[in-house]
N, C-alpha and C. Protein backbone atom coordinates (compact mmCIF):
# COMPACT_ATOMS: atom_id res chain seq x y z
N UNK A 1 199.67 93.04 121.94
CA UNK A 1 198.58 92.27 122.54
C UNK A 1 198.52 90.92 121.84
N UNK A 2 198.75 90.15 122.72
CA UNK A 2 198.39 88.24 121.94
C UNK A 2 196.91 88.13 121.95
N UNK A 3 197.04 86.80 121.04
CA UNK A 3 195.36 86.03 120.84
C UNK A 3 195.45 85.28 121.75
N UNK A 4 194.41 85.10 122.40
CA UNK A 4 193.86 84.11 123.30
C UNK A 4 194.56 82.93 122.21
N UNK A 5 194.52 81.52 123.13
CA UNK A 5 194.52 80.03 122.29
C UNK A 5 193.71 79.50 122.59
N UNK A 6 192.86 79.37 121.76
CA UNK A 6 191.75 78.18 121.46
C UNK A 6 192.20 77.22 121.82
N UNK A 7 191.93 76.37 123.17
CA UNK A 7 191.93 75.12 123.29
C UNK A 7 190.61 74.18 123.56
N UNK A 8 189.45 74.98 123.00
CA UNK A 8 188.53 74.10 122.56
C UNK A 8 187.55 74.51 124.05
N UNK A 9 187.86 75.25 124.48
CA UNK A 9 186.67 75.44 126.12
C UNK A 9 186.25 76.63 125.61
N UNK A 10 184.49 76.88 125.48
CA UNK A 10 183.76 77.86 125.45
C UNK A 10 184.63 79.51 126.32
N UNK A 11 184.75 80.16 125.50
CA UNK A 11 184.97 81.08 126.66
C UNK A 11 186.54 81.40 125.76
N UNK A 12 187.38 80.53 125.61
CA UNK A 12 188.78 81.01 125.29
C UNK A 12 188.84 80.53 123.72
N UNK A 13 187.71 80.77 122.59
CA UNK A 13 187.73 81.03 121.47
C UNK A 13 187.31 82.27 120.72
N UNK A 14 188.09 81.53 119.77
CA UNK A 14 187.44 83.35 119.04
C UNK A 14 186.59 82.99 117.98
N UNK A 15 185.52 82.73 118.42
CA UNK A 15 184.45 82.13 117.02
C UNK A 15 183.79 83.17 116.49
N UNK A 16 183.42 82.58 115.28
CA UNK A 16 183.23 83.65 114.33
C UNK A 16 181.18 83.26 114.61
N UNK A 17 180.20 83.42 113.62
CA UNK A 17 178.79 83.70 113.96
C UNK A 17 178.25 81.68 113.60
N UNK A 18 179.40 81.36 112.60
CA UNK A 18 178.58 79.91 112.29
C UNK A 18 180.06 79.01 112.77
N UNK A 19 180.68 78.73 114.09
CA UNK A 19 181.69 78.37 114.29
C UNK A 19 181.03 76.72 114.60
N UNK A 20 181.95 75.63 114.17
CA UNK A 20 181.22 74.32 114.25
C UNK A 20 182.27 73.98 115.11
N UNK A 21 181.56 72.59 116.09
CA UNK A 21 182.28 72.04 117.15
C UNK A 21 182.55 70.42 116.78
N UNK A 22 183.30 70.11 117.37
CA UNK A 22 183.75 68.84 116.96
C UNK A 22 183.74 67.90 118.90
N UNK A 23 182.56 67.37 118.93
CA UNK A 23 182.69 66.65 120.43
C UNK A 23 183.52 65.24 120.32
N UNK A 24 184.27 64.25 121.12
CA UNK A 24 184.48 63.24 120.74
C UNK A 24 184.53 62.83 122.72
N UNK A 25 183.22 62.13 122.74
CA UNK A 25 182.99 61.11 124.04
C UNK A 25 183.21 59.67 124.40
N UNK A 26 183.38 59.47 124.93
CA UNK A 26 183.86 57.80 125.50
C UNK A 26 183.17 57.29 126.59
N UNK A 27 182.89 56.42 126.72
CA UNK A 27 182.35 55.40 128.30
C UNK A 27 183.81 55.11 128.89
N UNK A 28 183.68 55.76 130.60
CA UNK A 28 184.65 55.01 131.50
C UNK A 28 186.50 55.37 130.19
N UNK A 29 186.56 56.13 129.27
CA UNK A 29 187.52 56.29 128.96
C UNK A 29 188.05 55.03 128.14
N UNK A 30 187.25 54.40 127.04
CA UNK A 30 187.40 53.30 126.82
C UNK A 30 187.31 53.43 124.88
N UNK A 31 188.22 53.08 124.22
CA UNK A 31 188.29 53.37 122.91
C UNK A 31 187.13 52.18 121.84
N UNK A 32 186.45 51.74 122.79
CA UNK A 32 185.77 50.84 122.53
C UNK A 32 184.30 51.46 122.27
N UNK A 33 183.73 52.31 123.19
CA UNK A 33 182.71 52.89 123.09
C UNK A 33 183.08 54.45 123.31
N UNK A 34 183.17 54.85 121.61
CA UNK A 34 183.64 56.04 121.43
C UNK A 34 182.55 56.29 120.35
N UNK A 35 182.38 57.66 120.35
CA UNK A 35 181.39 58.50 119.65
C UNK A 35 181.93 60.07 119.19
N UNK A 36 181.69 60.27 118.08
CA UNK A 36 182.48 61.52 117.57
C UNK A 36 181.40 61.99 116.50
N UNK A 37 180.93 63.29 116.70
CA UNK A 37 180.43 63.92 115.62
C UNK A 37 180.71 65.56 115.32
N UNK A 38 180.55 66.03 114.33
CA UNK A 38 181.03 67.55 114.25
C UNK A 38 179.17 68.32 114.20
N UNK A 39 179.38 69.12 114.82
CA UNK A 39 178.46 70.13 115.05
C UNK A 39 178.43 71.20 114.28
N UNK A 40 177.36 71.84 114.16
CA UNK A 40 177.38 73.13 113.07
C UNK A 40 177.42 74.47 113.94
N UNK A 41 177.46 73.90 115.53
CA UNK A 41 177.44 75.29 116.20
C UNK A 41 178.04 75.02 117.44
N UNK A 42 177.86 75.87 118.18
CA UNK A 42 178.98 75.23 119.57
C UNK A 42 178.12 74.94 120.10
N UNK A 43 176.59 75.80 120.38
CA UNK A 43 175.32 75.43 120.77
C UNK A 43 174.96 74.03 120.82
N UNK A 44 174.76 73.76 119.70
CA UNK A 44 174.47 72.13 119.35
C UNK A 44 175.72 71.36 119.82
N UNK A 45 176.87 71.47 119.66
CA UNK A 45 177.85 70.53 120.23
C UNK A 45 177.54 70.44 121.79
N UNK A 46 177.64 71.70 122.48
CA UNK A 46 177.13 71.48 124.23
C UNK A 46 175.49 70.45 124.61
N UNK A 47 174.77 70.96 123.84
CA UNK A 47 173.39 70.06 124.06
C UNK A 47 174.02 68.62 123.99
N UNK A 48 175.08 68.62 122.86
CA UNK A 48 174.85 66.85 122.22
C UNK A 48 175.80 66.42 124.10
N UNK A 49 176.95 67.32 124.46
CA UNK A 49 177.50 66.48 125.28
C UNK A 49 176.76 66.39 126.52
N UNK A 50 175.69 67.26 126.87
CA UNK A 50 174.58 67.07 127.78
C UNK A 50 174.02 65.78 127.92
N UNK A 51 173.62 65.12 126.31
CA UNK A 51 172.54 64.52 126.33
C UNK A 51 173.30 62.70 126.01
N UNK A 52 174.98 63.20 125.50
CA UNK A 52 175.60 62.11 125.70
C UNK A 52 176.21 61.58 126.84
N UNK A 53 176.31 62.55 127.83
CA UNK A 53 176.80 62.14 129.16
C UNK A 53 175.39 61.31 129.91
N UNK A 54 174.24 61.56 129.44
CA UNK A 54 173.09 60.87 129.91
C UNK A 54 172.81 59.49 129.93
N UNK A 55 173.41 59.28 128.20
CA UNK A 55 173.39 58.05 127.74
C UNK A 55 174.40 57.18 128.50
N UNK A 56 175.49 57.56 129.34
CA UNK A 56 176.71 57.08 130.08
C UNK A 56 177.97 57.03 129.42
N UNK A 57 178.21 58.08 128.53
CA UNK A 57 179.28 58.94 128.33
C UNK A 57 179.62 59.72 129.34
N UNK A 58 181.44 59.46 129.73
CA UNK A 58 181.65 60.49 130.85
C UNK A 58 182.71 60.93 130.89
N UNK A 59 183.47 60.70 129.26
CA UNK A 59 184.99 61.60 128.86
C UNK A 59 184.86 62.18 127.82
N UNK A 60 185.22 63.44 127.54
CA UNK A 60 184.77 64.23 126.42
C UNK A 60 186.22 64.96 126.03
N UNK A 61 185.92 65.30 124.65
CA UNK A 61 187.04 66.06 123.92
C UNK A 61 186.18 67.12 123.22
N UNK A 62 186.52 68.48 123.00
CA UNK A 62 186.05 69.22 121.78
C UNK A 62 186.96 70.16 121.20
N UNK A 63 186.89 70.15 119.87
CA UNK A 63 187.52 71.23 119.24
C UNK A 63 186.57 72.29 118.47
N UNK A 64 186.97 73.79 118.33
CA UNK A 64 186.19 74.64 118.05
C UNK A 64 186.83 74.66 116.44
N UNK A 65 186.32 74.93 115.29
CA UNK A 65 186.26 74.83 114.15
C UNK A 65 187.52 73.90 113.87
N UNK A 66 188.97 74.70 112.80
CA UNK A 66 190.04 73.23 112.46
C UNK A 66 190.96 73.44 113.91
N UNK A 67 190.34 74.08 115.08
CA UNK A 67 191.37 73.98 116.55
C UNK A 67 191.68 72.85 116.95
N UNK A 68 192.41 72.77 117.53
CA UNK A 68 193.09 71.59 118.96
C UNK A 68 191.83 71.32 119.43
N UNK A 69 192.44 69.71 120.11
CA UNK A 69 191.20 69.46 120.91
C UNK A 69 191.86 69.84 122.17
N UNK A 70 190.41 70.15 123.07
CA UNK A 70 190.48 70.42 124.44
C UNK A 70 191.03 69.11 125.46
N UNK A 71 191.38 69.88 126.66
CA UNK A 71 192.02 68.69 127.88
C UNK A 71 190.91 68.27 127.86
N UNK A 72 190.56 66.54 128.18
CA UNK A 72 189.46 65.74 128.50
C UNK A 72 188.60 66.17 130.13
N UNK A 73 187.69 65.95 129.68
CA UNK A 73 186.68 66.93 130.86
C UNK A 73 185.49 65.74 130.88
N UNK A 74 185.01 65.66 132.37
CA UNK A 74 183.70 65.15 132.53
C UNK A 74 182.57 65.77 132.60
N UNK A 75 181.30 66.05 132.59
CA UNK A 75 180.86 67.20 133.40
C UNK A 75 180.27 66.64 134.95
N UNK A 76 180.09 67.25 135.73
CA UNK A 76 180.29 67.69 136.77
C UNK A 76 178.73 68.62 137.16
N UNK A 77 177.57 67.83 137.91
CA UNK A 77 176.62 69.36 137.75
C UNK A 77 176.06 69.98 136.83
N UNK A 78 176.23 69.50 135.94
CA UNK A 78 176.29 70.61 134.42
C UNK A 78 177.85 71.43 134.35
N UNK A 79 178.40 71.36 134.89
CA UNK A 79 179.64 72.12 134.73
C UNK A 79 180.95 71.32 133.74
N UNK A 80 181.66 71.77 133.21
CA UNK A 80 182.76 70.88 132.95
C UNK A 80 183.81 70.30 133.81
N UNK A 81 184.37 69.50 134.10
CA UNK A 81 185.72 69.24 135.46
C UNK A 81 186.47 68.31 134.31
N UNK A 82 187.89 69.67 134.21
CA UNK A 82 188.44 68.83 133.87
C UNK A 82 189.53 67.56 134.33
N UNK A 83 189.67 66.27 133.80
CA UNK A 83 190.80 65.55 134.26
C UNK A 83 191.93 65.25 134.28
């Protein structure tokens, strides 16, 4: 039986009870207005990209503890879509 691979999307990690997230967002995909902070939970990393896509962030990266980062995703609805 294999391990799943963590590529940083809720759902296909194997986190442990205090797993920290690492978001990294952009405007329009632009290295100019980029924002990166690490989270102490995955919880708190999803709120922050909620509340940064508000601000007009609308490309996102995350990695789940020292994982890969994830394919870049907008959200969508509240949903993720990735691009």
């Amino acid at each position: 039986m294999s391990t799943p691979k963590d590529d940083g999307t809720p759902g296909n990690e194997q986190r442990g009870p205090a797993c920290s997230m690492l978001v990294i967002g952009r405007k329009n995909g632009s290295s100019s207005s980029r924002r990166e902070k690490r989270f102490d939970t995955v919880e708190a990393g999803e709120a922050a990209i909620r509340e940064w896509s508000l601000e007009g962030f609308n490309v996102f990266w995350t990695a789940l503890g020292d994982g890969p980062l994830s394919k870049p995703f907008d959200l969508v609805d509240g949903e993720r879509s990735y691009i």
